[in-house]
C-alpha atoms as a PDB file:
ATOM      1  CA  UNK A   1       0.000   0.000   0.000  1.00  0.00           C
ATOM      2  CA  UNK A   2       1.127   3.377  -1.200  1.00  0.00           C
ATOM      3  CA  UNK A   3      -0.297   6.115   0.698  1.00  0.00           C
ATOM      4  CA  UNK A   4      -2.015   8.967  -0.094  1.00  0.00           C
ATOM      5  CA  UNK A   5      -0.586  11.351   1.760  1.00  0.00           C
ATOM      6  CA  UNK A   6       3.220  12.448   1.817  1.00  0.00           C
ATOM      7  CA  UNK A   7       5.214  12.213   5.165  1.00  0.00           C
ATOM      8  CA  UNK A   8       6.230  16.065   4.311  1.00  0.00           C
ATOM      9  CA  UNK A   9       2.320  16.451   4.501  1.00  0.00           C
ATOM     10  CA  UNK A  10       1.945  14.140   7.522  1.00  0.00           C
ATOM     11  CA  UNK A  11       4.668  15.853   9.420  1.00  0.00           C
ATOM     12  CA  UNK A  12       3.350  19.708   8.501  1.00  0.00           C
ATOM     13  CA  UNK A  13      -0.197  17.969   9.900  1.00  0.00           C
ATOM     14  CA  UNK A  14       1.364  17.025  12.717  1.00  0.00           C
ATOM     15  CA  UNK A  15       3.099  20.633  13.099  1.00  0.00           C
ATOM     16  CA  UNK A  16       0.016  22.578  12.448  1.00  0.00           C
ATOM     17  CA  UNK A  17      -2.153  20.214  15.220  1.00  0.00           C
ATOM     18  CA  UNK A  18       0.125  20.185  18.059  1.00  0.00           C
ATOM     19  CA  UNK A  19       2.471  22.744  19.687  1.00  0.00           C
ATOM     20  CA  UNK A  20       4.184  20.396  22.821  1.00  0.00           C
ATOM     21  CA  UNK A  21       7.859  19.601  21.524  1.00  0.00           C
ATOM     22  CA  UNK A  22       7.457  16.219  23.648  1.00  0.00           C
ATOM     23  CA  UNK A  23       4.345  15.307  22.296  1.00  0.00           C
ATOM     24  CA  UNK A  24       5.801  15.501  18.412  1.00  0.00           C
ATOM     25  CA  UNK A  25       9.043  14.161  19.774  1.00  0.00           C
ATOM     26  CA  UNK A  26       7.184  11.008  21.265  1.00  0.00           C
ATOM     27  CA  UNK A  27       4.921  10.817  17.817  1.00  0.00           C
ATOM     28  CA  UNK A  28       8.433  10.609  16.047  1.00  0.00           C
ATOM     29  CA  UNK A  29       9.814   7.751  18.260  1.00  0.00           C
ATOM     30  CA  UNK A  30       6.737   5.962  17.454  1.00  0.00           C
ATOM     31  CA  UNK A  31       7.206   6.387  13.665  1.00  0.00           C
ATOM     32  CA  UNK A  32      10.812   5.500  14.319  1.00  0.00           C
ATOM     33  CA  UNK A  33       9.578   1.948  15.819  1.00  0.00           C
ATOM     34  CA  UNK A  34       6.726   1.882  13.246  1.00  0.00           C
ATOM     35  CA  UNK A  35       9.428   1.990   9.738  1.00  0.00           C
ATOM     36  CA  UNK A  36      11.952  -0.519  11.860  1.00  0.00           C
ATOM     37  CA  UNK A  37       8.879  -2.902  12.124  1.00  0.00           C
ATOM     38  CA  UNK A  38       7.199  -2.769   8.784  1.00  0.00           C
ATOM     39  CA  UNK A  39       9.451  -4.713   6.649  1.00  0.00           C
ATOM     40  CA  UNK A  40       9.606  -7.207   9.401  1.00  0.00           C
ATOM     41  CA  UNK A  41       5.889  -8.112   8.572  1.00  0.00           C
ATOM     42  CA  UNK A  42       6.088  -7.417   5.269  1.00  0.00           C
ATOM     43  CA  UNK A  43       4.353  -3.847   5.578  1.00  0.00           C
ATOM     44  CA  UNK A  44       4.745  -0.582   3.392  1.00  0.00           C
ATOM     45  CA  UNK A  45       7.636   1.023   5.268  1.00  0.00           C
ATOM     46  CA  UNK A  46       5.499   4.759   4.215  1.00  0.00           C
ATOM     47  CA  UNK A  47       2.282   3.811   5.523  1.00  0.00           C
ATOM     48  CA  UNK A  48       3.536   2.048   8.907  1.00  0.00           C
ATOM     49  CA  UNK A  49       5.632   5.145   9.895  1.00  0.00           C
ATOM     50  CA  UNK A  50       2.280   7.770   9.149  1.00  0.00           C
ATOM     51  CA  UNK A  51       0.783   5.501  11.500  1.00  0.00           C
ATOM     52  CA  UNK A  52       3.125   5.681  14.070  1.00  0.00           C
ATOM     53  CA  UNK A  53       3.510   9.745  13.059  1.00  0.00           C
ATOM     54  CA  UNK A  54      -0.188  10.108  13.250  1.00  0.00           C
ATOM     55  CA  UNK A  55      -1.021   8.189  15.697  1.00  0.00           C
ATOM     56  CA  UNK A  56      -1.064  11.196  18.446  1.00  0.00           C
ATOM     57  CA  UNK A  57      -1.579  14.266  15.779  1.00  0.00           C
ATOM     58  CA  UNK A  58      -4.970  14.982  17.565  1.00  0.00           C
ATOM     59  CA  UNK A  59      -4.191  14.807  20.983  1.00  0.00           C
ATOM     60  CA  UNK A  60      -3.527  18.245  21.914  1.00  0.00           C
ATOM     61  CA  UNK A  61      -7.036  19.749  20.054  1.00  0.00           C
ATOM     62  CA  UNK A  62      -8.920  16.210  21.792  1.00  0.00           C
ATOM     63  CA  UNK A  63      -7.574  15.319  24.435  1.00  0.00           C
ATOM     64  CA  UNK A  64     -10.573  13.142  25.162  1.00  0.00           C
ATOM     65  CA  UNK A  65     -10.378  12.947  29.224  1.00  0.00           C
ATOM     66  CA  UNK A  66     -13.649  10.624  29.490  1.00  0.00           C
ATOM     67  CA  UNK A  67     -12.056   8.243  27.233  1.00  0.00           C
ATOM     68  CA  UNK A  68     -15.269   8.472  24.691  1.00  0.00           C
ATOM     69  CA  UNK A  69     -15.006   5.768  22.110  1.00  0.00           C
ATOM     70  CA  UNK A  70     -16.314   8.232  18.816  1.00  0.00           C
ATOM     71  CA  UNK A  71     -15.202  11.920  20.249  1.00  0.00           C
ATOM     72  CA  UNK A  72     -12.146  13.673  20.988  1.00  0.00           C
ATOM     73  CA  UNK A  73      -9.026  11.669  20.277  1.00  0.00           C
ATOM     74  CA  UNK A  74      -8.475   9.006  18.366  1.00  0.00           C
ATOM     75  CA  UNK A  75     -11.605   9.324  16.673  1.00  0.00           C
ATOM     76  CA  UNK A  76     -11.889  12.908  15.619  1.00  0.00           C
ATOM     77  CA  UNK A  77      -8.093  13.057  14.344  1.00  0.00           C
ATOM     78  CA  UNK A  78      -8.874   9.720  12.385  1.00  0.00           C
ATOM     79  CA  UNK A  79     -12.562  11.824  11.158  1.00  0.00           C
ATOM     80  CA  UNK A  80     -10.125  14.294   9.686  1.00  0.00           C
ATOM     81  CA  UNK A  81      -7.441  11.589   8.125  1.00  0.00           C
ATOM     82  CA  UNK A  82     -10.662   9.743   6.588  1.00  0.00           C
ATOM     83  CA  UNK A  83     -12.094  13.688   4.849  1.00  0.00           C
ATOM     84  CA  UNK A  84      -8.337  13.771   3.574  1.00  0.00           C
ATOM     85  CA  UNK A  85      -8.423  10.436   1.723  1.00  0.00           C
ATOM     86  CA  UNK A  86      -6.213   8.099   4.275  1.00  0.00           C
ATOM     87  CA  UNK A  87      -6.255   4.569   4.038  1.00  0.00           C
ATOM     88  CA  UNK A  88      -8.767   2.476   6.226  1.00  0.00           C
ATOM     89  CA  UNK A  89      -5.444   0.496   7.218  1.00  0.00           C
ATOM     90  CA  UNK A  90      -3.839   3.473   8.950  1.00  0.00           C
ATOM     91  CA  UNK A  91      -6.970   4.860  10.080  1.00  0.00           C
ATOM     92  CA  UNK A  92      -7.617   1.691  12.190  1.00  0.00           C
ATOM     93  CA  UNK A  93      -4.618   1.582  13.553  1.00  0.00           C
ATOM     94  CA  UNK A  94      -4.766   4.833  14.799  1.00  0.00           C
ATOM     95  CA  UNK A  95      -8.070   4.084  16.390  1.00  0.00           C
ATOM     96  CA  UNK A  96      -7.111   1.054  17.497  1.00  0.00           C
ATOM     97  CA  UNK A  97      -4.133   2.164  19.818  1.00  0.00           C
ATOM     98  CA  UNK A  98      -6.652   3.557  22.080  1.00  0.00           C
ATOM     99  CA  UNK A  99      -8.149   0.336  24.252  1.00  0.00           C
ATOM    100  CA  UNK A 100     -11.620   2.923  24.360  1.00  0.00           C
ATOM    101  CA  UNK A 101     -12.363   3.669  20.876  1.00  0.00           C
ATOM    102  CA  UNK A 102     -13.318  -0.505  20.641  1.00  0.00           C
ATOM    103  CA  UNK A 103     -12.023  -0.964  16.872  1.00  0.00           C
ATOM    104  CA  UNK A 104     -10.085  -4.417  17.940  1.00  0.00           C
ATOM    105  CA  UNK A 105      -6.413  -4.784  16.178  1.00  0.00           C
ATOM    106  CA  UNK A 106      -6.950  -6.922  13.475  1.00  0.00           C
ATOM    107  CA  UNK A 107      -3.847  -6.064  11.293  1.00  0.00           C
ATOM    108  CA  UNK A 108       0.052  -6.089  11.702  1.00  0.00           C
ATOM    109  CA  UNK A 109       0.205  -2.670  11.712  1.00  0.00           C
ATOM    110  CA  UNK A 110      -2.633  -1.811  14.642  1.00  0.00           C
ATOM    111  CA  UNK A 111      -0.861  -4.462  16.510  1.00  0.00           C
ATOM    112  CA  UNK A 112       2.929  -3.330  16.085  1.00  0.00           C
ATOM    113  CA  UNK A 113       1.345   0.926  16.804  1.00  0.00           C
ATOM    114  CA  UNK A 114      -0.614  -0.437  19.856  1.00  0.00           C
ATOM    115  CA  UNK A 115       2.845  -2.472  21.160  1.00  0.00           C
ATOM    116  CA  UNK A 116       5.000   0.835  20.275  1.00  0.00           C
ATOM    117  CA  UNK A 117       3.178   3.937  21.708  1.00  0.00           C
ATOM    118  CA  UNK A 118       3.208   2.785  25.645  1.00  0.00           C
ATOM    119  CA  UNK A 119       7.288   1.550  25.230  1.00  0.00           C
ATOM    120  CA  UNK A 120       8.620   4.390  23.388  1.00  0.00           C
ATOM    121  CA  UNK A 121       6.971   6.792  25.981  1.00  0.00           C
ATOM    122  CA  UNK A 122       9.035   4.516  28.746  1.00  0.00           C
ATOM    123  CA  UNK A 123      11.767   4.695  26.921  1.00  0.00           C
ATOM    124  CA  UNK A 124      12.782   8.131  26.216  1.00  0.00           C
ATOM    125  CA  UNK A 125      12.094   8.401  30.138  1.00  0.00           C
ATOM    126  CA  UNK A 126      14.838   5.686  30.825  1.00  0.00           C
ATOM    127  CA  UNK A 127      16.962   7.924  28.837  1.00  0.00           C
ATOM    128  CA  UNK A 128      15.954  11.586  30.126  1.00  0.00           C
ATOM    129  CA  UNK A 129      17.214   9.814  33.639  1.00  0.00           C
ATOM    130  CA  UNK A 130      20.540   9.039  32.863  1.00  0.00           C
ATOM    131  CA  UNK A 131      23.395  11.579  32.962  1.00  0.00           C
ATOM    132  CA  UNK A 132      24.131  11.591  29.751  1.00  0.00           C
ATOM    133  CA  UNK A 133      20.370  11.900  28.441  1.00  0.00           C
ATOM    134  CA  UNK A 134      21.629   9.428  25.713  1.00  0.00           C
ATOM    135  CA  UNK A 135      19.404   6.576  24.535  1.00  0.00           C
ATOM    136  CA  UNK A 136      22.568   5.131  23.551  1.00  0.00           C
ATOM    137  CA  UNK A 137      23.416   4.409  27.268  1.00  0.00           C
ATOM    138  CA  UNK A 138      20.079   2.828  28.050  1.00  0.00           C
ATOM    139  CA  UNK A 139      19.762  -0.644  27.757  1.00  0.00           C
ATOM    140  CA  UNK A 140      17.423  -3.879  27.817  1.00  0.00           C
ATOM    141  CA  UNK A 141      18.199  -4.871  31.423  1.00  0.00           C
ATOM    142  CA  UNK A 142      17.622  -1.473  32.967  1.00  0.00           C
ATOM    143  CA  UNK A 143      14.557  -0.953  31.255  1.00  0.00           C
ATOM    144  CA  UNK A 144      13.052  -3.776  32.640  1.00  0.00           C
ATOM    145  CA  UNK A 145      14.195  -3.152  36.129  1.00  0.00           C
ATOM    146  CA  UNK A 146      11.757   0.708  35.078  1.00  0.00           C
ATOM    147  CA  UNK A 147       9.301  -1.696  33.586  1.00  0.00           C
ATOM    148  CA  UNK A 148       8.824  -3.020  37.672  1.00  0.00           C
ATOM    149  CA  UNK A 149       9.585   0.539  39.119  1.00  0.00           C
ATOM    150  CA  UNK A 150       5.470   1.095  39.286  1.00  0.00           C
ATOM    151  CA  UNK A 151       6.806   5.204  40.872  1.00  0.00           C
ATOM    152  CA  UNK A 152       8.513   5.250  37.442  1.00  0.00           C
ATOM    153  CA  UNK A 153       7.212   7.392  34.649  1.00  0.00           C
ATOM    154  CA  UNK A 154       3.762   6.273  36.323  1.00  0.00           C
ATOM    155  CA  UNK A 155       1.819   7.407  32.928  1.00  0.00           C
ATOM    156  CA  UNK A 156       3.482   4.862  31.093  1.00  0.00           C
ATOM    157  CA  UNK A 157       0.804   0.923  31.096  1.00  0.00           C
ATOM    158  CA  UNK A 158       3.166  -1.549  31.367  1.00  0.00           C
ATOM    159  CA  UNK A 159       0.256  -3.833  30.764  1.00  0.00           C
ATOM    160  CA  UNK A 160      -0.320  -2.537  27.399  1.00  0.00           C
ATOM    161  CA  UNK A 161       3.987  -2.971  26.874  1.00  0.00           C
ATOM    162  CA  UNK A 162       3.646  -6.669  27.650  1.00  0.00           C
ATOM    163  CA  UNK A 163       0.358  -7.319  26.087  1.00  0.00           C
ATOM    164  CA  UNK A 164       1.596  -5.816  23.087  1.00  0.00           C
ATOM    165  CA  UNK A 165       5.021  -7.545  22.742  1.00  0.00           C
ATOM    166  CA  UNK A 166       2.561 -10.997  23.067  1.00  0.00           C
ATOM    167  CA  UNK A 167      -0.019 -10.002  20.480  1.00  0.00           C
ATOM    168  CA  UNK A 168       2.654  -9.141  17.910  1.00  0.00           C
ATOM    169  CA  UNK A 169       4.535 -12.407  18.255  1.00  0.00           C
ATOM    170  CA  UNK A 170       8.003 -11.327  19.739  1.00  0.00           C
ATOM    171  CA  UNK A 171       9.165 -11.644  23.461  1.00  0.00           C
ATOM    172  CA  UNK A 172       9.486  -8.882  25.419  1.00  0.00           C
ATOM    173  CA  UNK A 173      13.417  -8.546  25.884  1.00  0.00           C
ATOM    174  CA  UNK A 174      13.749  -8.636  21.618  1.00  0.00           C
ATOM    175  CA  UNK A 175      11.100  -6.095  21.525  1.00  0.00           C
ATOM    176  CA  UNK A 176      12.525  -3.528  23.856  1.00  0.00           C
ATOM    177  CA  UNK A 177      15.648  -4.373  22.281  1.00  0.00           C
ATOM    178  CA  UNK A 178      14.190  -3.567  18.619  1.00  0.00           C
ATOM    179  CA  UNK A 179      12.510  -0.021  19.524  1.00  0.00           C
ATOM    180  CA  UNK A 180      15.840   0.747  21.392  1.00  0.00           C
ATOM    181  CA  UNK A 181      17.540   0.421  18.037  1.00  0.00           C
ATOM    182  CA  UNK A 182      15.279   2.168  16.209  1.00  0.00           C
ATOM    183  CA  UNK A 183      15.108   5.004  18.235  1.00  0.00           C
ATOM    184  CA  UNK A 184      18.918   4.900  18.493  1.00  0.00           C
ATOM    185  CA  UNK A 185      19.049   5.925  14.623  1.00  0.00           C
ATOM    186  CA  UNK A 186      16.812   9.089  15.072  1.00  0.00           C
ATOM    187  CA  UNK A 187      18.283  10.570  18.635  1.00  0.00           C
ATOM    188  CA  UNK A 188      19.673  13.676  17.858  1.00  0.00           C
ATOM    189  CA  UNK A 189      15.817  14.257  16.468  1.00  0.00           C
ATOM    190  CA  UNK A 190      14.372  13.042  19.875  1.00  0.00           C
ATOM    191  CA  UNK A 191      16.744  14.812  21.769  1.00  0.00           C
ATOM    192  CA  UNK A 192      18.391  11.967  22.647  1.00  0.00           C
ATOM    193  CA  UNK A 193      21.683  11.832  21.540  1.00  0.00           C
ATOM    194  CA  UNK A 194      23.403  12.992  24.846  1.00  0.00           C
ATOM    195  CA  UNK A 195      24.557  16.168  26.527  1.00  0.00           C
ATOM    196  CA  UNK A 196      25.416  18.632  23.932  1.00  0.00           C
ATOM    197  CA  UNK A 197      25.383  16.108  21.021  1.00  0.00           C
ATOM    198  CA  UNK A 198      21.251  16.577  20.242  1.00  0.00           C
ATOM    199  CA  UNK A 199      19.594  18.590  17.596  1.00  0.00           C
ATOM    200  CA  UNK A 200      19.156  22.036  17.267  1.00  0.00           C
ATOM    201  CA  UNK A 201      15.574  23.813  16.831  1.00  0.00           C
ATOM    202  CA  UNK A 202      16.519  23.973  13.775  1.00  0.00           C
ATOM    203  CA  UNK A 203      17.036  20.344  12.748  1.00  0.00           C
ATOM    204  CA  UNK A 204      13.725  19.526  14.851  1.00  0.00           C
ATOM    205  CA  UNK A 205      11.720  21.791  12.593  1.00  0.00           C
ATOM    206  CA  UNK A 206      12.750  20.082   9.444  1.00  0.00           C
ATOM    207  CA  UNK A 207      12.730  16.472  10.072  1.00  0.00           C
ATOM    208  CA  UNK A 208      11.664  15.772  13.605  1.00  0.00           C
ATOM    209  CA  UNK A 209      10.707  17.092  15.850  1.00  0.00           C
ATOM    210  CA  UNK A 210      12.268  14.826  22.433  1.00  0.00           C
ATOM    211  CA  UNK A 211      11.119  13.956  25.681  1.00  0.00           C
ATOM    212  CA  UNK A 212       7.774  11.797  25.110  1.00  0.00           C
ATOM    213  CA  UNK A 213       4.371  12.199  26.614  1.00  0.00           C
ATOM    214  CA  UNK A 214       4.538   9.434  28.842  1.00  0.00           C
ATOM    215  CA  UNK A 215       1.355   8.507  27.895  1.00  0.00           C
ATOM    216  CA  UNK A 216       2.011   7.848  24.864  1.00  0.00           C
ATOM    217  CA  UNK A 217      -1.644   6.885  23.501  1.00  0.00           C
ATOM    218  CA  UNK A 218      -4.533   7.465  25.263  1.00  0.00           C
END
């Protein structure tokens, strides 16, 4: 599937709907994970990373508090995808990352958005804690010592981490691994890259733009 809409477009949507630097910082570590994954399943590469780019787009204009399954966010962002001409495929992922919304996760991609969101959220805050705020220095062992750390990044569902990791087929320790590599290759984007080593606002505006909501996808 080639989609319809450019990631240029996708990421001047995602500009234009949300202001919070950490909220398009986390919706860039999700794309991040979403490309790494794709060709693992045999997915479009495009259309899994405006899924994981999308996914959040909404959030700031609906930030849907009572968790209503057809208003606010997911479902008015994916209202707005659907009047633009985006594929049903990316649209129900997007819904489906939210356990309220009720559209089950019936495809690779849902599945692989839903086991993302939640870990790269938990992940960016295992690096913001280190000295070096380097994702380079955080690794699979000390993120599952965080993982049992309930006072940790408390936002973060480490139900929907583990849950996710089962429903996509791959154990826990090689997912955490995988997302740690992806998000390894776009750091300086996240703000990631270490002390003094990360992005500029410059470089954020034009192809990224760190620090995740913890939450990544309610």
């Amino acid at each position: 599937m080639v989609p319809s809409l450019s990631r240029a477009s996708a990421l001047a949507l995602v500009h234009d709907w949300t202001a919070s630097d950490s909220l398009r910082k986390h919706m860039l570590a999700v794309e991040a994970a979403m490309r790494a994954y794709a060709p693992r399943f045999g997915g479009d590469v495009e259309a899994w990373g405006l899924a994981g780019l999308l996914h959040d787009f909404d959030y700031e204009r609906f930030p849907n508090a009572a968790q209503a399954a057809d208003a606010e966010h997911p479902a008015e962002g994916v209202r707005y995808l659907r009047s633009i001409g985006m594929e049903e495929e990316i649209c129900d992922a997007i819904l489906g990352h939210a356990h309220y919304t009720g559209v089950p996760r019936t495809t690779d991609m849902a599945r692989a958005l839903f086991a993302c969101d939640e870990l790269c959220g938990l992940l960016t805050a295992c690096a913001l804690v280190k000295p070096s705020k380097a994702i380079a220095d955080v690794d699979v062992p000390g993120v599952r010592r965080k993982l049992k750390d309930k006072a940790f990044a408390r936002g973060v569902n480490r139900e929907d981490i583990t849950s996710g990791a089962d429903a996509l087929g791959v154990s826990l320790d090689e997912h955490i691994a995988f997302v740690l590599e992806a998000l390894r290759g776009i750091a300086p984007a996240l703000g990631l890259a270490g002390v003094g080593l990360d992005a500029g606002p410059g470089a954020a505006a034009s192809d990224a733009a760190a620090s995740t909501p913890l939450a990544g996808g309610a």
